[in-house]
Protein backbone atom coordinates (compact mmCIF):
# COMPACT_ATOMS: atom_id res chain seq x y z
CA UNK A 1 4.61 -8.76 -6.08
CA UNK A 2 3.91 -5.56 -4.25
CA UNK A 3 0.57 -3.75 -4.13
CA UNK A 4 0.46 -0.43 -6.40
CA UNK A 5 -3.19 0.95 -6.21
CA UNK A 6 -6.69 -0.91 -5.26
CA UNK A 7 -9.51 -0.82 -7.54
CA UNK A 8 -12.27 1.11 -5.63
CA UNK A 9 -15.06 1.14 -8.19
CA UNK A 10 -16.05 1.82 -11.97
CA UNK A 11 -15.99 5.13 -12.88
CA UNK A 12 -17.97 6.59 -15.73
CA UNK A 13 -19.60 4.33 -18.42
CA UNK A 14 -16.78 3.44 -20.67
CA UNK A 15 -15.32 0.49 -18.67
CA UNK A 16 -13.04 2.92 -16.44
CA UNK A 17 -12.47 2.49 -13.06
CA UNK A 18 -11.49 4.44 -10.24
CA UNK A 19 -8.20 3.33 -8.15
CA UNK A 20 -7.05 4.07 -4.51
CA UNK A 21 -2.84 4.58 -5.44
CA UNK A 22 -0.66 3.16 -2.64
CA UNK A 23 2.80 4.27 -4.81
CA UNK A 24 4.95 7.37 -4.83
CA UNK A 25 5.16 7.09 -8.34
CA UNK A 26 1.69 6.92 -9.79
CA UNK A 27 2.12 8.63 -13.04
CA UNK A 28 5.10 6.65 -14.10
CA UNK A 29 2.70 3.40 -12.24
CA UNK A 30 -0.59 4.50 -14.49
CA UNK A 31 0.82 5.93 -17.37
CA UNK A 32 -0.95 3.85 -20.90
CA UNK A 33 1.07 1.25 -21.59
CA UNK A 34 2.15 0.26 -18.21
CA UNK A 35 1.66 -3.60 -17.28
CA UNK A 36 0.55 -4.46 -13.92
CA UNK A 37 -1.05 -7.97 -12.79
CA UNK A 38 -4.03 -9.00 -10.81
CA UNK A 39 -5.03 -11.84 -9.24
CA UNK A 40 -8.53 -12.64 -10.57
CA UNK A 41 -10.41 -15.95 -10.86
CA UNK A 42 -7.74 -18.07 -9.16
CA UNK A 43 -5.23 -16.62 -11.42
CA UNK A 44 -2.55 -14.27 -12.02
CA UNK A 45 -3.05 -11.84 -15.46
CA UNK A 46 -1.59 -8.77 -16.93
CA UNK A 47 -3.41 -5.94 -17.28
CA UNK A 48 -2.47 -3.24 -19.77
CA UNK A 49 -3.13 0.41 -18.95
CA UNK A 50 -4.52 2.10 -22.01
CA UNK A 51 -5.68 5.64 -20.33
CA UNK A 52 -5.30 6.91 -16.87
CA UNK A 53 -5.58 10.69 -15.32
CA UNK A 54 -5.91 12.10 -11.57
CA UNK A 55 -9.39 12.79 -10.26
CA UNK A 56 -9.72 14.19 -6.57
CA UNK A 57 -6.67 12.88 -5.61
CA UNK A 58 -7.22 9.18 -6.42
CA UNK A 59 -6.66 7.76 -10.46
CA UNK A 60 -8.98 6.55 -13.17
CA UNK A 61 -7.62 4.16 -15.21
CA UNK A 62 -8.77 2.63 -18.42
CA UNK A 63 -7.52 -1.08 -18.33
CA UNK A 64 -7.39 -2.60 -21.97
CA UNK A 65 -10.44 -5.46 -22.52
CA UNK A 66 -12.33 -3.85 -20.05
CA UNK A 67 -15.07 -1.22 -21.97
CA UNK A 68 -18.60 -1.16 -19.95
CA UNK A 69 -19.43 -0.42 -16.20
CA UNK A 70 -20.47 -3.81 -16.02
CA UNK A 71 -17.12 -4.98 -16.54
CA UNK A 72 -15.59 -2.54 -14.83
CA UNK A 73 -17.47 -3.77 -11.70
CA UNK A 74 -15.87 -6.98 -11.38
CA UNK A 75 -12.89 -5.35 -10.98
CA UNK A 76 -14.05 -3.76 -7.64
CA UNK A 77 -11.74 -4.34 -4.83
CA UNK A 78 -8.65 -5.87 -6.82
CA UNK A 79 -5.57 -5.18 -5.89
CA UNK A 80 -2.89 -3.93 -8.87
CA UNK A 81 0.48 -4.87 -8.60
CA UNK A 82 4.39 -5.16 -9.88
CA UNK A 83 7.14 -7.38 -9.78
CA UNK A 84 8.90 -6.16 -6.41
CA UNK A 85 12.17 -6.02 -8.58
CA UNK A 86 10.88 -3.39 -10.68
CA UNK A 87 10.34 -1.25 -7.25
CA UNK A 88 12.23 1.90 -7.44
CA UNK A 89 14.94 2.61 -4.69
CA UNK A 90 14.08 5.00 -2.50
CA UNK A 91 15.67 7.72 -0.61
CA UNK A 92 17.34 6.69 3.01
CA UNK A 93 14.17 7.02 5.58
CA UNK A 94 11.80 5.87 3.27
CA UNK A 95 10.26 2.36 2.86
CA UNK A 96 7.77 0.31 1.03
CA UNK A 97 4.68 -0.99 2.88
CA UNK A 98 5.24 -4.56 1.98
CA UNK A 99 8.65 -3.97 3.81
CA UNK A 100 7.06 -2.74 6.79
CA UNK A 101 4.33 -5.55 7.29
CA UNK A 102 5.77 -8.19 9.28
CA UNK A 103 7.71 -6.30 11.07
CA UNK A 104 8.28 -7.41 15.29
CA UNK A 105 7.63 -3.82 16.56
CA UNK A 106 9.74 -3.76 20.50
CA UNK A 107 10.66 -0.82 22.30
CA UNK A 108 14.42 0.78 22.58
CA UNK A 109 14.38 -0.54 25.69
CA UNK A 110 13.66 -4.19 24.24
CA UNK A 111 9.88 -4.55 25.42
CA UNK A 112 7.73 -6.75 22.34
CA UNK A 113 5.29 -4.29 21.79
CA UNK A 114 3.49 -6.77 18.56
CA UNK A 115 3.80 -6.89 14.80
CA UNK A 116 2.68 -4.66 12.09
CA UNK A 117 -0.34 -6.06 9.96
CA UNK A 118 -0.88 -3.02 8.10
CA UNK A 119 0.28 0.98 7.42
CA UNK A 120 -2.46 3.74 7.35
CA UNK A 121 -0.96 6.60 4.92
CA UNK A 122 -4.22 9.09 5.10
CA UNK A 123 -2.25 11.67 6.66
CA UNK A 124 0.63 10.72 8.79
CA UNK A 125 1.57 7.28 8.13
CA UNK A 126 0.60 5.13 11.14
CA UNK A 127 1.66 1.61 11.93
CA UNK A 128 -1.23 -0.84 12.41
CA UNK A 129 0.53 -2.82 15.65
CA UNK A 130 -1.28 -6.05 16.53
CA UNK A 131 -0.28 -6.46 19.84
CA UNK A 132 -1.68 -8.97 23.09
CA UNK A 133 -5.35 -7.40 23.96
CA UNK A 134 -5.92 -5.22 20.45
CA UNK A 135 -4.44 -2.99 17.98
CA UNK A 136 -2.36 0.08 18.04
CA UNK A 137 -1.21 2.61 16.29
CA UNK A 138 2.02 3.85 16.08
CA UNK A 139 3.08 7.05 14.12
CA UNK A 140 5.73 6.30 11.40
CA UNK A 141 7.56 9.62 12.32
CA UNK A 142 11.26 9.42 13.25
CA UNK A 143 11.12 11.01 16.71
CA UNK A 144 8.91 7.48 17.57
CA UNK A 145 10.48 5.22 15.21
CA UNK A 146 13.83 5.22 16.04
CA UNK A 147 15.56 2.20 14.30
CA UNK A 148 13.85 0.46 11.17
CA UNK A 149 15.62 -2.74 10.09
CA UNK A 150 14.16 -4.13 6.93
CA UNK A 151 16.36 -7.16 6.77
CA UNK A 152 15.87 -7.76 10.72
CA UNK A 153 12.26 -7.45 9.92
CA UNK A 154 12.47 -5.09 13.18
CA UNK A 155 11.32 -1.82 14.06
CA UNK A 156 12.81 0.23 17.60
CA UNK A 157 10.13 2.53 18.80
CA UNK A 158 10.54 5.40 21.29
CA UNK A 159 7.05 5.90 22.46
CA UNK A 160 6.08 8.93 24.11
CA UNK A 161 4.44 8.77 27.03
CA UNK A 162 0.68 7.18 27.58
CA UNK A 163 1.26 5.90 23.88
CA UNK A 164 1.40 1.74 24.74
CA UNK A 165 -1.54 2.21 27.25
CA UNK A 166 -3.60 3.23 24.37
């Protein structure tokens, strides 16, 4: 399953509540009648989408079965998701987060720089690198990352200088 949008917190009184998106393709994602699963109380369950709309550039989506702010609440910090098979393709240059995590990070030069454990995307995407001694973080931007191999679970970087000694 792949991680579409985050519950942040209720919203309103009705039961809506107000999601962090982490898709491309939110209004096809959050339109009503769109299925997506959680994992809540141990177990996996659908969750139907019966209203949704864009509010300061996150969603608010009205999930069905859920109609007060009380039950809205326990919804806080979920995580919404889809079958990774019904993940769109995307152009050449562009990849999915859950592609990206994992991934043995080295230099062109072959130097292990560490693994990614997450991907910022406020602003330029940034690769969270846990590496010997910390974390860094490494702009997703094609003049740095110069080969991305999803099946290798690899990614060549091109650091500029003063970068790794962050």
């Amino acid at each position: 399953m792949a991680t579409v949008a985050r519950i942040v917190r209720p919203q309103g009184r009705r039961g809506e509540v107000l999601v962090e998106s982490e898709t491309d393709f939110a209004e096809q994602r959050f339109q009503p009648g769109a299925r997506l699963w959680a994992s809540k109380g141990g177990a996996v369950i659908e969750v139907s989408i019966v209203s949704s709309w864009p509010h300061q550039g996150r969603w608010v989506l009205g999930l069905a079965g859920v109609t007060s702010i009380d039950e809205a609440e326990t919804w806080r910090g979920t995580e919404l998701r889809v079958p990774v098979d019904a993940l769109q393709p995307l152009a050449p240059g562009a990849f999915y987060v859950h592609d990206l995590v994992g991934c043995r990070v080295e230099t062109v030069a072959g130097e292990l720089v560490g693994e990614v454990t997450r991907v910022d995307l406020e602003g330029t995407p940034l690769l969270a690198v846990k590496r010997q001694g910390g974390e860094l973080l490494v702009p997703l931007a094609e003049s740095i990352c110069r080969d991305v191999n999803i099946a290798a679970k690899v990614i060549r970087i091109d650091p500029p200088e003063g970068l790794l000694d962050l």
